[in-house]
C-alpha atoms as a PDB file:
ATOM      1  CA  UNK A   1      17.824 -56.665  37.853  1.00  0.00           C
ATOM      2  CA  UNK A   2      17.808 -53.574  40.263  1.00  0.00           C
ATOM      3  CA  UNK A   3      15.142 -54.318  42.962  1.00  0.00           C
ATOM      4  CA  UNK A   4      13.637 -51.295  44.744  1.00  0.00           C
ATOM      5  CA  UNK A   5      11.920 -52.315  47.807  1.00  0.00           C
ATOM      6  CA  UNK A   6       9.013 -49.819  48.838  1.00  0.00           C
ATOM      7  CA  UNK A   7       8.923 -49.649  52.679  1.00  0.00           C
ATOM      8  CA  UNK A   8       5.864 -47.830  54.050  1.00  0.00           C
ATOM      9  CA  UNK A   9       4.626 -49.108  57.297  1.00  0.00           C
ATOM     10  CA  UNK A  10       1.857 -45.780  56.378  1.00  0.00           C
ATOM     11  CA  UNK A  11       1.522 -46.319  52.399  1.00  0.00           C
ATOM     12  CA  UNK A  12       1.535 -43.731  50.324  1.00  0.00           C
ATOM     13  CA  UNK A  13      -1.304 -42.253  48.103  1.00  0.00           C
ATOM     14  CA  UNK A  14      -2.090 -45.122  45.821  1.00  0.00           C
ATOM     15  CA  UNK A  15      -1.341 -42.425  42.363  1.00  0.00           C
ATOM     16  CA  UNK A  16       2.204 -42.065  44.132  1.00  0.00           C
ATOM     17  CA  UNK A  17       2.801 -45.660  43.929  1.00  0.00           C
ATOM     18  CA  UNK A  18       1.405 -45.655  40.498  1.00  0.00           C
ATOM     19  CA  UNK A  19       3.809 -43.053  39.781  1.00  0.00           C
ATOM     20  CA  UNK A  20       6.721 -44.974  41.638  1.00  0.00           C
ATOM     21  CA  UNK A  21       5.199 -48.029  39.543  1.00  0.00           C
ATOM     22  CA  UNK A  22       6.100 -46.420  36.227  1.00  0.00           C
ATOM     23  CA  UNK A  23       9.513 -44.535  37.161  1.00  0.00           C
ATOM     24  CA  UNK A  24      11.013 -47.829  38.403  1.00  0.00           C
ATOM     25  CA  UNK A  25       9.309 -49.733  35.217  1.00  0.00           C
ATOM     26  CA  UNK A  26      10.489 -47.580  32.579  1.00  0.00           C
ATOM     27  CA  UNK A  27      14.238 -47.860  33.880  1.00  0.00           C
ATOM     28  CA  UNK A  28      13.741 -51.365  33.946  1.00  0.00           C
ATOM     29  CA  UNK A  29      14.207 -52.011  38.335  1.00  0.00           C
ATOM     30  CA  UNK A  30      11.680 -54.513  40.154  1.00  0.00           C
ATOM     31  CA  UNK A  31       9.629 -52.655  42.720  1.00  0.00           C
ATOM     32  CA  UNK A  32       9.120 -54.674  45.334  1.00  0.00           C
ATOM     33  CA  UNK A  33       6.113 -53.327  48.174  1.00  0.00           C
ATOM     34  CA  UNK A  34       5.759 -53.760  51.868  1.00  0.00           C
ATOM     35  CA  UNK A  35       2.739 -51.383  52.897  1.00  0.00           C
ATOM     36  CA  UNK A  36       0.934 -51.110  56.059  1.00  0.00           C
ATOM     37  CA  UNK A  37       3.120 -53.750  58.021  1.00  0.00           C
ATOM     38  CA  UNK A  38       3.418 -54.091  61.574  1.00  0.00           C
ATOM     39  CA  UNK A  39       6.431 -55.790  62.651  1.00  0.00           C
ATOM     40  CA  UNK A  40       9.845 -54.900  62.583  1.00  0.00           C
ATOM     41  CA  UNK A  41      10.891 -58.280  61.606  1.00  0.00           C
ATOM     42  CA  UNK A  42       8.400 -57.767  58.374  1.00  0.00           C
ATOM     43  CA  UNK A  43      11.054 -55.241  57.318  1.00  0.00           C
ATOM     44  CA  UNK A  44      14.206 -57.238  58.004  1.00  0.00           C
ATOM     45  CA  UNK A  45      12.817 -59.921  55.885  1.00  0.00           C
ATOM     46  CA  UNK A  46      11.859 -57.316  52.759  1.00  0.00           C
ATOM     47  CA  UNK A  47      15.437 -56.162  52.912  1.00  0.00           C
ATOM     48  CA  UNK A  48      17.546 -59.084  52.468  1.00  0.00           C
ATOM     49  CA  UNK A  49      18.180 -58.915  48.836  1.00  0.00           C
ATOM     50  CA  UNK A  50      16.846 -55.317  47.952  1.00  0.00           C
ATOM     51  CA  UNK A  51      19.522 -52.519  46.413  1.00  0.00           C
ATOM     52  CA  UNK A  52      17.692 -49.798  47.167  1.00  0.00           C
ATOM     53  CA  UNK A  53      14.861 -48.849  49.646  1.00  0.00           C
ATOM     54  CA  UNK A  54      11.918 -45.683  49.495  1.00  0.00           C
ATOM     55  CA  UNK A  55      10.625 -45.112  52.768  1.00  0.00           C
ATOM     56  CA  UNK A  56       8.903 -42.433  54.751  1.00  0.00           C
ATOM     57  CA  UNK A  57       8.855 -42.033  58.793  1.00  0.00           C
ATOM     58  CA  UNK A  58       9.838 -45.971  58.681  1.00  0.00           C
ATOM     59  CA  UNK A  59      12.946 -46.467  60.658  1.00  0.00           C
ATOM     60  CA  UNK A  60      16.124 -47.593  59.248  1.00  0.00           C
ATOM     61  CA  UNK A  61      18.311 -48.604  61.976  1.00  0.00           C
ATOM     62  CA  UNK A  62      22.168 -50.715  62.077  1.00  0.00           C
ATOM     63  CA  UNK A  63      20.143 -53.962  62.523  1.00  0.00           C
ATOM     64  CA  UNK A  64      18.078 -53.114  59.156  1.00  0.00           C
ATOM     65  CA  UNK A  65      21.021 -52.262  57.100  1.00  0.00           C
ATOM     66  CA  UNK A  66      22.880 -55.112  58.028  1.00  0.00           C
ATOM     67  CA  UNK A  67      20.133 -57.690  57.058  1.00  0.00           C
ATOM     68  CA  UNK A  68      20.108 -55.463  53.577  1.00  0.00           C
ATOM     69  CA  UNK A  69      23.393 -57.326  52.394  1.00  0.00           C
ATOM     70  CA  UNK A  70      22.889 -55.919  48.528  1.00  0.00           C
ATOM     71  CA  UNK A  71      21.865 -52.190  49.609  1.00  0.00           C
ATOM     72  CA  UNK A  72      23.040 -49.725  47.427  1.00  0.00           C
ATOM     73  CA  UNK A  73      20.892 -46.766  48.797  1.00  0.00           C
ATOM     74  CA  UNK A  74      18.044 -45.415  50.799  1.00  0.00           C
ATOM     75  CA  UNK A  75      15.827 -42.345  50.087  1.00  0.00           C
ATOM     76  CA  UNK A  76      13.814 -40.736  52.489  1.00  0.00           C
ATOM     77  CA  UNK A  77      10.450 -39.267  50.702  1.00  0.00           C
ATOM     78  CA  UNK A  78      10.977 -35.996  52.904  1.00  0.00           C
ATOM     79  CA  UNK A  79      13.004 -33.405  54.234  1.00  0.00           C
ATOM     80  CA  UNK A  80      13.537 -34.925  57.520  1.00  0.00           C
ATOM     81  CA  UNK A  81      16.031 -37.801  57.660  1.00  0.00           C
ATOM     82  CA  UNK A  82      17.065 -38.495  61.799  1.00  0.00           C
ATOM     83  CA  UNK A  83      15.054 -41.900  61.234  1.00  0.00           C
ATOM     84  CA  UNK A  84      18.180 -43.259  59.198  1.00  0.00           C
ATOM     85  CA  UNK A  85      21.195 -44.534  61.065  1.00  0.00           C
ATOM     86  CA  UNK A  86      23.790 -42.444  59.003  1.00  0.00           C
ATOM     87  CA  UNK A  87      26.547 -43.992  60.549  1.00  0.00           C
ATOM     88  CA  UNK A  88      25.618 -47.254  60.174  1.00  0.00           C
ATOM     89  CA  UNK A  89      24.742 -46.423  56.558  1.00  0.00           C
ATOM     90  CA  UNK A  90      28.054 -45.082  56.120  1.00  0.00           C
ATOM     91  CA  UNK A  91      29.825 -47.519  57.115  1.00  0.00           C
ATOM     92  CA  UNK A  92      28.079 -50.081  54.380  1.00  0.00           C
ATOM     93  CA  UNK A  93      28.918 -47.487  52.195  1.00  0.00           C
ATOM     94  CA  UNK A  94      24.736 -46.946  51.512  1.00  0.00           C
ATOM     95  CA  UNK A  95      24.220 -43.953  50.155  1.00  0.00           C
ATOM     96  CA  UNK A  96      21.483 -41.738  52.074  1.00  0.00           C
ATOM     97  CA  UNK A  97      19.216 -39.045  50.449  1.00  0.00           C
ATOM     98  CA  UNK A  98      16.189 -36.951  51.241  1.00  0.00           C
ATOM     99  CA  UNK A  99      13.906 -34.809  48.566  1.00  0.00           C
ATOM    100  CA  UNK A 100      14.056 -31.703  49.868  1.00  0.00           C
ATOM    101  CA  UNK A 101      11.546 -29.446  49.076  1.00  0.00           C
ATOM    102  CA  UNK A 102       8.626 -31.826  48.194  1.00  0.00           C
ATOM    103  CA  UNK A 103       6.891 -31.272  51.188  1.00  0.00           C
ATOM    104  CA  UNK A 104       7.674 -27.645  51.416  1.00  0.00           C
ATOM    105  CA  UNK A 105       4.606 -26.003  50.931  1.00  0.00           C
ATOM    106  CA  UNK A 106       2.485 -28.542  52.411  1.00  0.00           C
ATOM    107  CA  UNK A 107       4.807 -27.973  55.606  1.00  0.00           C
ATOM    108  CA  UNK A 108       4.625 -24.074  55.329  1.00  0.00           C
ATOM    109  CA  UNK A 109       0.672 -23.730  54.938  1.00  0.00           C
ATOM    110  CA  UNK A 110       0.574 -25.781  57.876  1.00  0.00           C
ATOM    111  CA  UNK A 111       2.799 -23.191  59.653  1.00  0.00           C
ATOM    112  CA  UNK A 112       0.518 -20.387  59.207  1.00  0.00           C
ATOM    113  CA  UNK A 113      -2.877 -22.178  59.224  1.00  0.00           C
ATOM    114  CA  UNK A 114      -1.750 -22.811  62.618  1.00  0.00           C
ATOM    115  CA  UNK A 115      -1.585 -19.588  63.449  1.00  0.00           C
ATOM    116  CA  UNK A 116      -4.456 -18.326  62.076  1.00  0.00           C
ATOM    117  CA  UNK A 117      -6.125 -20.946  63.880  1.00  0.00           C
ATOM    118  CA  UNK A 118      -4.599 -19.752  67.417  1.00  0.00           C
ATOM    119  CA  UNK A 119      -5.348 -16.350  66.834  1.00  0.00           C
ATOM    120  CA  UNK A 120      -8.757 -17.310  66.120  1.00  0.00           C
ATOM    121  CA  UNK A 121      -9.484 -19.102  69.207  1.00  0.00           C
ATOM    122  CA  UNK A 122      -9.729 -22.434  67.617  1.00  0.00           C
ATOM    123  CA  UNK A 123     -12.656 -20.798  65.714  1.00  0.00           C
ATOM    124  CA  UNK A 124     -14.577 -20.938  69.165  1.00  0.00           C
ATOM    125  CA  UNK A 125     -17.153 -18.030  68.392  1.00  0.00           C
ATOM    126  CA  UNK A 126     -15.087 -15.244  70.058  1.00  0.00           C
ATOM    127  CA  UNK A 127     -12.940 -12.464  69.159  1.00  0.00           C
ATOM    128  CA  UNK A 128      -9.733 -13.274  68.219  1.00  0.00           C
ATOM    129  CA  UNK A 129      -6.447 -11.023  66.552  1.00  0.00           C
ATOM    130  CA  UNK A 130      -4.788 -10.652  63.193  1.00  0.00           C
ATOM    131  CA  UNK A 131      -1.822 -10.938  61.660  1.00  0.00           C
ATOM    132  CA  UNK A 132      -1.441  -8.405  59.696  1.00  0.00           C
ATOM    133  CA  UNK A 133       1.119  -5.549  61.049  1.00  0.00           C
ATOM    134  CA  UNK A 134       3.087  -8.695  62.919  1.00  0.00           C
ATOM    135  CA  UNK A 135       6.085  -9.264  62.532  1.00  0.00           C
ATOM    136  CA  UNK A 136       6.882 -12.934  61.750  1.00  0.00           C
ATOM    137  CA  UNK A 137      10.800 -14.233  62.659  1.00  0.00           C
ATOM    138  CA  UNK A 138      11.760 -17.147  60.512  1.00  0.00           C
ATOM    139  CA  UNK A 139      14.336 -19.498  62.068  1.00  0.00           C
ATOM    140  CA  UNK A 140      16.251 -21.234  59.199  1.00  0.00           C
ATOM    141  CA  UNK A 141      15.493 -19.637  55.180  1.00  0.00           C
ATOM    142  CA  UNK A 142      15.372 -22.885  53.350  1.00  0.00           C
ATOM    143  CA  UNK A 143      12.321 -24.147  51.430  1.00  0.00           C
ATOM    144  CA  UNK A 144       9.857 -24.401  53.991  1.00  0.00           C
ATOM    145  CA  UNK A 145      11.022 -20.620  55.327  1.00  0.00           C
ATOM    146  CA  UNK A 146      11.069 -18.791  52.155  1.00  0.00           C
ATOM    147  CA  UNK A 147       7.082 -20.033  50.897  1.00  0.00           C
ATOM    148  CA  UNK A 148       6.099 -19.104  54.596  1.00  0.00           C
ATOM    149  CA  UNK A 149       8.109 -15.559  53.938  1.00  0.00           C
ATOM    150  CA  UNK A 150       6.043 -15.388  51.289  1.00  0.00           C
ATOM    151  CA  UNK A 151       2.460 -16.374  52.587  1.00  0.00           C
ATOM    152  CA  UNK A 152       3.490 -14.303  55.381  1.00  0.00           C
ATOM    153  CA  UNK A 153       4.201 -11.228  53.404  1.00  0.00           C
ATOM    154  CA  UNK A 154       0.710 -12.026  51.644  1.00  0.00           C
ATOM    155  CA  UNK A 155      -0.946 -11.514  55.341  1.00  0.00           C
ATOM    156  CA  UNK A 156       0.549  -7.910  55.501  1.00  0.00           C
ATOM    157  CA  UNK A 157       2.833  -8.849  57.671  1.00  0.00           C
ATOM    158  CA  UNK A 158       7.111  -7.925  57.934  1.00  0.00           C
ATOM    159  CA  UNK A 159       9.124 -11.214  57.464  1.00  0.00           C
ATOM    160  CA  UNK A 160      12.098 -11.060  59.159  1.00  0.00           C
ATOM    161  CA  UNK A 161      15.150 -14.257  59.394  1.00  0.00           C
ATOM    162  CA  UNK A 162      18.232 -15.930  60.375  1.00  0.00           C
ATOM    163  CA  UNK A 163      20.010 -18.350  58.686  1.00  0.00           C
ATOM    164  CA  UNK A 164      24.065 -18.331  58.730  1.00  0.00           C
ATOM    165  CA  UNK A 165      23.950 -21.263  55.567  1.00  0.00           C
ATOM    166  CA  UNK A 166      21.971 -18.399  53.742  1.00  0.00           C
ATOM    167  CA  UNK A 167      23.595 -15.656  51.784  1.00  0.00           C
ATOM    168  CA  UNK A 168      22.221 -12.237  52.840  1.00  0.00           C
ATOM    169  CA  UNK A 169      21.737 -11.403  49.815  1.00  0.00           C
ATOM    170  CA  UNK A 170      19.599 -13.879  49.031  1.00  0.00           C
ATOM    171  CA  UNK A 171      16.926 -13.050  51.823  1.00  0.00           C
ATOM    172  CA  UNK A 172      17.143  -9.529  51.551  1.00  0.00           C
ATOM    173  CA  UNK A 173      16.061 -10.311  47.535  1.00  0.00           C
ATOM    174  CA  UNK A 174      13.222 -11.773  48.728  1.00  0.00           C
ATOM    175  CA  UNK A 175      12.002  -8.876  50.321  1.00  0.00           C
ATOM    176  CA  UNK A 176      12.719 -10.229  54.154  1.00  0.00           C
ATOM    177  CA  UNK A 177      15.034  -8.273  56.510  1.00  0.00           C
ATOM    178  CA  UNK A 178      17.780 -10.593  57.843  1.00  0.00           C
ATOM    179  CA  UNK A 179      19.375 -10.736  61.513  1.00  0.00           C
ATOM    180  CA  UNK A 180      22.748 -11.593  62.060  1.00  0.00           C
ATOM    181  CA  UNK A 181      22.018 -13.503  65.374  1.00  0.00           C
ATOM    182  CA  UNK A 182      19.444 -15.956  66.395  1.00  0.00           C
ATOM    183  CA  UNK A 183      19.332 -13.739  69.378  1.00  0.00           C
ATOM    184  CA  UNK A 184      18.149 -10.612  67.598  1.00  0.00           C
ATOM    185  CA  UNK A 185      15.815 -12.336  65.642  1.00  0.00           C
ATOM    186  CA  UNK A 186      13.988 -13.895  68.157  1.00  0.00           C
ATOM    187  CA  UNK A 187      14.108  -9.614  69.992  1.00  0.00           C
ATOM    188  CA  UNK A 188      12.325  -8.655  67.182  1.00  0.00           C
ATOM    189  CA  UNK A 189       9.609 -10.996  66.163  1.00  0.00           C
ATOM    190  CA  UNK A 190       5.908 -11.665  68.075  1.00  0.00           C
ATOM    191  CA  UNK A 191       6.040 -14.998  65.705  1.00  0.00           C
ATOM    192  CA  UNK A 192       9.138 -17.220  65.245  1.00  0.00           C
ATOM    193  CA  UNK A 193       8.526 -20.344  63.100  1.00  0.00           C
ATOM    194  CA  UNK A 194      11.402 -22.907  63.539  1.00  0.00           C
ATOM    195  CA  UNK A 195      12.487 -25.176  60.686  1.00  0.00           C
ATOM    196  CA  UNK A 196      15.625 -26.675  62.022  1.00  0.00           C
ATOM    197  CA  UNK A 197      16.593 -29.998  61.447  1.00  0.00           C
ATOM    198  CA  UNK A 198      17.200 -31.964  64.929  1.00  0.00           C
ATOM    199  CA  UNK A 199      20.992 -32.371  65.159  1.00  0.00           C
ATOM    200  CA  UNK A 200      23.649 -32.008  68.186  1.00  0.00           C
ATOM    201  CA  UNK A 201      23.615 -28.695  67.878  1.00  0.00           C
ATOM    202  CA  UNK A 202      20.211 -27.892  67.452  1.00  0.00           C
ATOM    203  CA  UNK A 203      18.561 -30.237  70.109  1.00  0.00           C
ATOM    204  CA  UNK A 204      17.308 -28.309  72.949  1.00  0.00           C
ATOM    205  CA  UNK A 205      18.801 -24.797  71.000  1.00  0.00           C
ATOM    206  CA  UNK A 206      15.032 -23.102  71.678  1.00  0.00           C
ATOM    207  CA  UNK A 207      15.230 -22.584  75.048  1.00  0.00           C
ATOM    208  CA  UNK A 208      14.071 -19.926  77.872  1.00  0.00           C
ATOM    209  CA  UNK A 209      16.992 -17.834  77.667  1.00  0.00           C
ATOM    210  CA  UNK A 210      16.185 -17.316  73.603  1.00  0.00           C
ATOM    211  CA  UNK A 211      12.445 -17.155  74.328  1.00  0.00           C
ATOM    212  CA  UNK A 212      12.427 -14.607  76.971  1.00  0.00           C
ATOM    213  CA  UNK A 213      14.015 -12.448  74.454  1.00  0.00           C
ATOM    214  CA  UNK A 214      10.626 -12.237  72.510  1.00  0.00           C
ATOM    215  CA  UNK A 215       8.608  -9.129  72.539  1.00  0.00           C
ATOM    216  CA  UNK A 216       4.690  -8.692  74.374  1.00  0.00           C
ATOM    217  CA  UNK A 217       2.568 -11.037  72.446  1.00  0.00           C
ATOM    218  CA  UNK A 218       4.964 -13.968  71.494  1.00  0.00           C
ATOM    219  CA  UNK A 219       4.667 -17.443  69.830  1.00  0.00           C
ATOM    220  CA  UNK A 220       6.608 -19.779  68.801  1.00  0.00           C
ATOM    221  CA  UNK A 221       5.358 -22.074  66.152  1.00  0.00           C
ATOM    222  CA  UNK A 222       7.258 -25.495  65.524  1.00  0.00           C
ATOM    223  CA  UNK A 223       6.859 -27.916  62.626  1.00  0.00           C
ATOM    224  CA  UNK A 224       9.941 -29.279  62.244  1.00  0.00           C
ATOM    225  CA  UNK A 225      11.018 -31.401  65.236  1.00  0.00           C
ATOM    226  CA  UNK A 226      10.114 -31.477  68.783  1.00  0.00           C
ATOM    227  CA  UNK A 227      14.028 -32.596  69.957  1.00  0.00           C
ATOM    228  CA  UNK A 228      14.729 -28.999  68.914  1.00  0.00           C
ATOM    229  CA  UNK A 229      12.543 -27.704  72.111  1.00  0.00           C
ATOM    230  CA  UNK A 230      14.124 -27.453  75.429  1.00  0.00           C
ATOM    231  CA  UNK A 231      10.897 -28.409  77.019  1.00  0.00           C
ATOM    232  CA  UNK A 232      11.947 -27.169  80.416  1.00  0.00           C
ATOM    233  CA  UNK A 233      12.662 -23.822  79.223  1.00  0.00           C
ATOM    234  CA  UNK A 234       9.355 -23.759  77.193  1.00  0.00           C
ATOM    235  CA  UNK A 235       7.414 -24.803  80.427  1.00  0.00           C
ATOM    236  CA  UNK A 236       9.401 -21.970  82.697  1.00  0.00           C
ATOM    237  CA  UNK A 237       8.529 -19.927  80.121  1.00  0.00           C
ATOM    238  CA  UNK A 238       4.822 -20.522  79.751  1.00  0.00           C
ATOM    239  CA  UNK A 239       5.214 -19.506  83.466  1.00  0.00           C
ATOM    240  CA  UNK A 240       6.644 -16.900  83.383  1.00  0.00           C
ATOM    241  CA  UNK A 241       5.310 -15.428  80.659  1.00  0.00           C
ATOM    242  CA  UNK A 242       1.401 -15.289  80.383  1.00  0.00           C
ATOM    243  CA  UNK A 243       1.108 -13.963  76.692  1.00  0.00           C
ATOM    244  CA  UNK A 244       2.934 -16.820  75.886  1.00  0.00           C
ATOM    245  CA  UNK A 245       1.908 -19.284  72.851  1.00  0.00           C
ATOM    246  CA  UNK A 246       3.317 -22.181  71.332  1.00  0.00           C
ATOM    247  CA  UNK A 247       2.059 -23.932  68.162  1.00  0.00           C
ATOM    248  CA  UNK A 248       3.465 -27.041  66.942  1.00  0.00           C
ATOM    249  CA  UNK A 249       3.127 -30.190  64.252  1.00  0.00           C
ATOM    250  CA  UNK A 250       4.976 -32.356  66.821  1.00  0.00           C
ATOM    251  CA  UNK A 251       3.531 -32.598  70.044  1.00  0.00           C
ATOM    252  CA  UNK A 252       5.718 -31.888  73.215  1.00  0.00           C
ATOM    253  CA  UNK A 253       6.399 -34.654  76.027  1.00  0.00           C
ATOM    254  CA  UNK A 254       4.930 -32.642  78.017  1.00  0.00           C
ATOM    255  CA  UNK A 255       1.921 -32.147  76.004  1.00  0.00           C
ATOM    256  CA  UNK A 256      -0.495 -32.976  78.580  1.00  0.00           C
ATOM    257  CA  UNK A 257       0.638 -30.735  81.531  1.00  0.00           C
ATOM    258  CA  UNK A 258       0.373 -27.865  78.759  1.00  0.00           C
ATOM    259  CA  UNK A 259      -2.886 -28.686  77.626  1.00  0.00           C
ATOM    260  CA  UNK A 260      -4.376 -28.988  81.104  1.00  0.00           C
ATOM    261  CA  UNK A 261      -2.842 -25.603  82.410  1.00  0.00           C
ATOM    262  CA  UNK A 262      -2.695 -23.202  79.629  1.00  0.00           C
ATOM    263  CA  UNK A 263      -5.814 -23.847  77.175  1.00  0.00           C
ATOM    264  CA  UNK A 264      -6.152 -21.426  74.382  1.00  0.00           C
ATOM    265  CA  UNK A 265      -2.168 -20.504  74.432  1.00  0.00           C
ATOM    266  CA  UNK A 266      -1.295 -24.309  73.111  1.00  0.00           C
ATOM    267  CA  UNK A 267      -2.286 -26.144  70.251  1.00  0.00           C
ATOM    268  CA  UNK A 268      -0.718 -28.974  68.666  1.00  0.00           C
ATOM    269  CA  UNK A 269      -1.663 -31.389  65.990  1.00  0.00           C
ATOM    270  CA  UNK A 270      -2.945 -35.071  67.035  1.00  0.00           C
ATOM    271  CA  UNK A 271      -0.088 -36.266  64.829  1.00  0.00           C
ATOM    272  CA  UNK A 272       2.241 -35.000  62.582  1.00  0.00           C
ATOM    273  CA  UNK A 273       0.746 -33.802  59.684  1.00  0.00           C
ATOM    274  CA  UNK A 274       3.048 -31.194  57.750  1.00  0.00           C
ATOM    275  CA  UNK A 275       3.357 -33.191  55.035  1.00  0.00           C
ATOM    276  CA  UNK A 276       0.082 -34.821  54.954  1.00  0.00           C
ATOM    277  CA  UNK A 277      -1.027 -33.608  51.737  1.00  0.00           C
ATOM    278  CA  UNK A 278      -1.929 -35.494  48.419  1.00  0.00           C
ATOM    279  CA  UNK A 279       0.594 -33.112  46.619  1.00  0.00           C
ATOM    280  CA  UNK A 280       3.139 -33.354  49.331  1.00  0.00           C
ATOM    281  CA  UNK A 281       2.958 -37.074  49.315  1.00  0.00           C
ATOM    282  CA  UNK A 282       3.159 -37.509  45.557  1.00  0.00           C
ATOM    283  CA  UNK A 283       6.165 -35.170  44.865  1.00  0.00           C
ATOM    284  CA  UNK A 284       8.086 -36.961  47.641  1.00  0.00           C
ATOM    285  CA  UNK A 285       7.501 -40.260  46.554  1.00  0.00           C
ATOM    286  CA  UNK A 286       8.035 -39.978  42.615  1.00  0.00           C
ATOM    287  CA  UNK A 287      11.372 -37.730  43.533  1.00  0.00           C
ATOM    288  CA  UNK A 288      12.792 -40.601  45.789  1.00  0.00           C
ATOM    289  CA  UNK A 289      12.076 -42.791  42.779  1.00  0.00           C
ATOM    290  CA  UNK A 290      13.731 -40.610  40.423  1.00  0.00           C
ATOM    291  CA  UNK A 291      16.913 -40.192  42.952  1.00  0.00           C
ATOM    292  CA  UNK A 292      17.281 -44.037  42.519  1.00  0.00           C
ATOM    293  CA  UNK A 293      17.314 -44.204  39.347  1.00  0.00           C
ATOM    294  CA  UNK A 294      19.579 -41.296  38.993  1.00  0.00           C
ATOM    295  CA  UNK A 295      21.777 -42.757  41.325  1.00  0.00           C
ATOM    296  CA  UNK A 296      22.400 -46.673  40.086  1.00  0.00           C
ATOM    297  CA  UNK A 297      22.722 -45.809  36.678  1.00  0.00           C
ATOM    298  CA  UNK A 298      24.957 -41.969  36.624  1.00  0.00           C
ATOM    299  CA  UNK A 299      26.154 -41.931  39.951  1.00  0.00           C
ATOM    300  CA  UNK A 300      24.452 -39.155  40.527  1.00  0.00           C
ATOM    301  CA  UNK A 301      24.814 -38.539  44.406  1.00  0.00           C
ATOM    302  CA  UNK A 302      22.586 -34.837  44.744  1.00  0.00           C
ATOM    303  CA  UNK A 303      20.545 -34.621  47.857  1.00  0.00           C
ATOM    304  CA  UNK A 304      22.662 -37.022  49.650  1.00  0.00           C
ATOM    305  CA  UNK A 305      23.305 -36.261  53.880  1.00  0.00           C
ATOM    306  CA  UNK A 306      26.096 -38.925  54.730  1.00  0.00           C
END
């Protein structure tokens, strides 16, 4: 029998494992659960004889695949998937997936809750600013950018982006301008909301150079990955530049030194929380269970990133 091992070290919400319950049930797999643990060697143990594996922000490294001598696969519940050795999984010929999308919304209401909040003044009492008549940059048009394009549009505000793995057409049918360069987005938007994935290339990519570029009144709002940030450039930047804001679901290394000298032009979440929704955490769990099934029994290999 094909035995599914749930790895959660922060479970999900108890109708997602219900849900996960009944998908792996009905194709006739063993779920097998390891909630809440502590210890990495909890994990090795959980994998020896599994053939496929659901996790969330739970790290699967070279020493966990190895131990997992019958592993077939391993799906991240999410969009983000830099806490799976690829290589290593690769090279065991383990299939890796995310479920893209499934957090999407939760992710993107974050985004501009955030920025409502900022302009607000953390709700302190005094006058804040709106966002309608902003213009709002989005860096990257997948899932999370498009429903933000949209929200955004709601607020009365222009939606502008850059995406080069994006058709123009596509964007421009959504009613968003698009900009050929990262560097002319970032010229023409007060807001840019970044929803790279953290890769090579990426790491570091938002730096002062492609911040100074922003008009009076800028922010930058992150809730994809904080590797993304050159955190150097962000603090020259918060230097340099006193209208400066950043807003982020992934707090900085140098979160403290921000906090301490700019207050009210930094905010970021005490953990992150883009996903943290009961919908969110749902969707992603019962598609991870449905990529497994799809996967041992057709082969079918969409959504997977090695």
């Amino acid at each position: 029998m094909t035995k599914v091992l749930l790895a959660t070290d922060k479970p999900f919400a108890s109708v997602a494992v219900q849900g996960i319950q009944k998908i792996c049930d009905e194709a006739g797999f063993e779920l097998v659960k390891l909630e809440s643990y502590t210890k990495k060697e909890e994990l090795l143990q959980a994998v020896s004889h599994v053939d496929a594996i659901i996790i969330r922000s739970d790290i699967i490294d070279n020493e966990v695949i190895e131990a997992a001598k019958d592993l077939k696969i391993v799906v991240r519940a999410g969009a983000g998937y830099d806490n799976v050795d690829l290589a290593a999984a690769s090279a065991r010929n383990v299939c890796v997936m995310n479920t893209p999308g499934q957090n999407s919304n939760a992710v993107a209401e974050l985004g501009m809750g955030m920025m409502v909040y900022l302009n607000r003044n953390g709700f302190n009492g005094t006058s804040g600013s709106e966002l309608r008549g902003k213009t709002l940059g989005l860096h990257a048009y997948g899932n999370i950018g498009k429903i933000m394009g949209t929200i955004a549009k709601g607020f009365g505000m222009e939606v502008r982006a850059h995406d080069p793995f994006v058709e123009r057409a596509r964007i421009e049918n959504d009613g968003v301008l698009c900009d050929d360069t990262v560097t002319a987005l970032y010229s023409s938007c007060q807001y840019v909301a970044v929803n790279l994935p953290a890769t090579e290339k990426t790491k570091g990519s938002i730096n002062y150079e492609l911040l100074s570029k922003m008009p009076s009144g800028a922010t930058l709002v992150n809730t994809a990955r904080k590797e993304i940030i050159d955190e150097a450039g962000l603090l020259k930047m918060f230097e340099a530049r006193k209208d400066f804001r950043y807003i982020t679901d992934v707090a900085p290394g140098c979160k403290d030194e921000l906090q301490e000298k700019y207050s009210g032009r930094f905010f970021a979440t005490p953990k992150k929380m883009g996903a943290q929704t009961s919908e969110a955490n749902i969707n992603a769990g019962l598609a991870a269970a449905r990529q497994i099934v799809g996967f041992i029994k057709n082969g079918d290999s969409t959504f997977k990133v090695n």
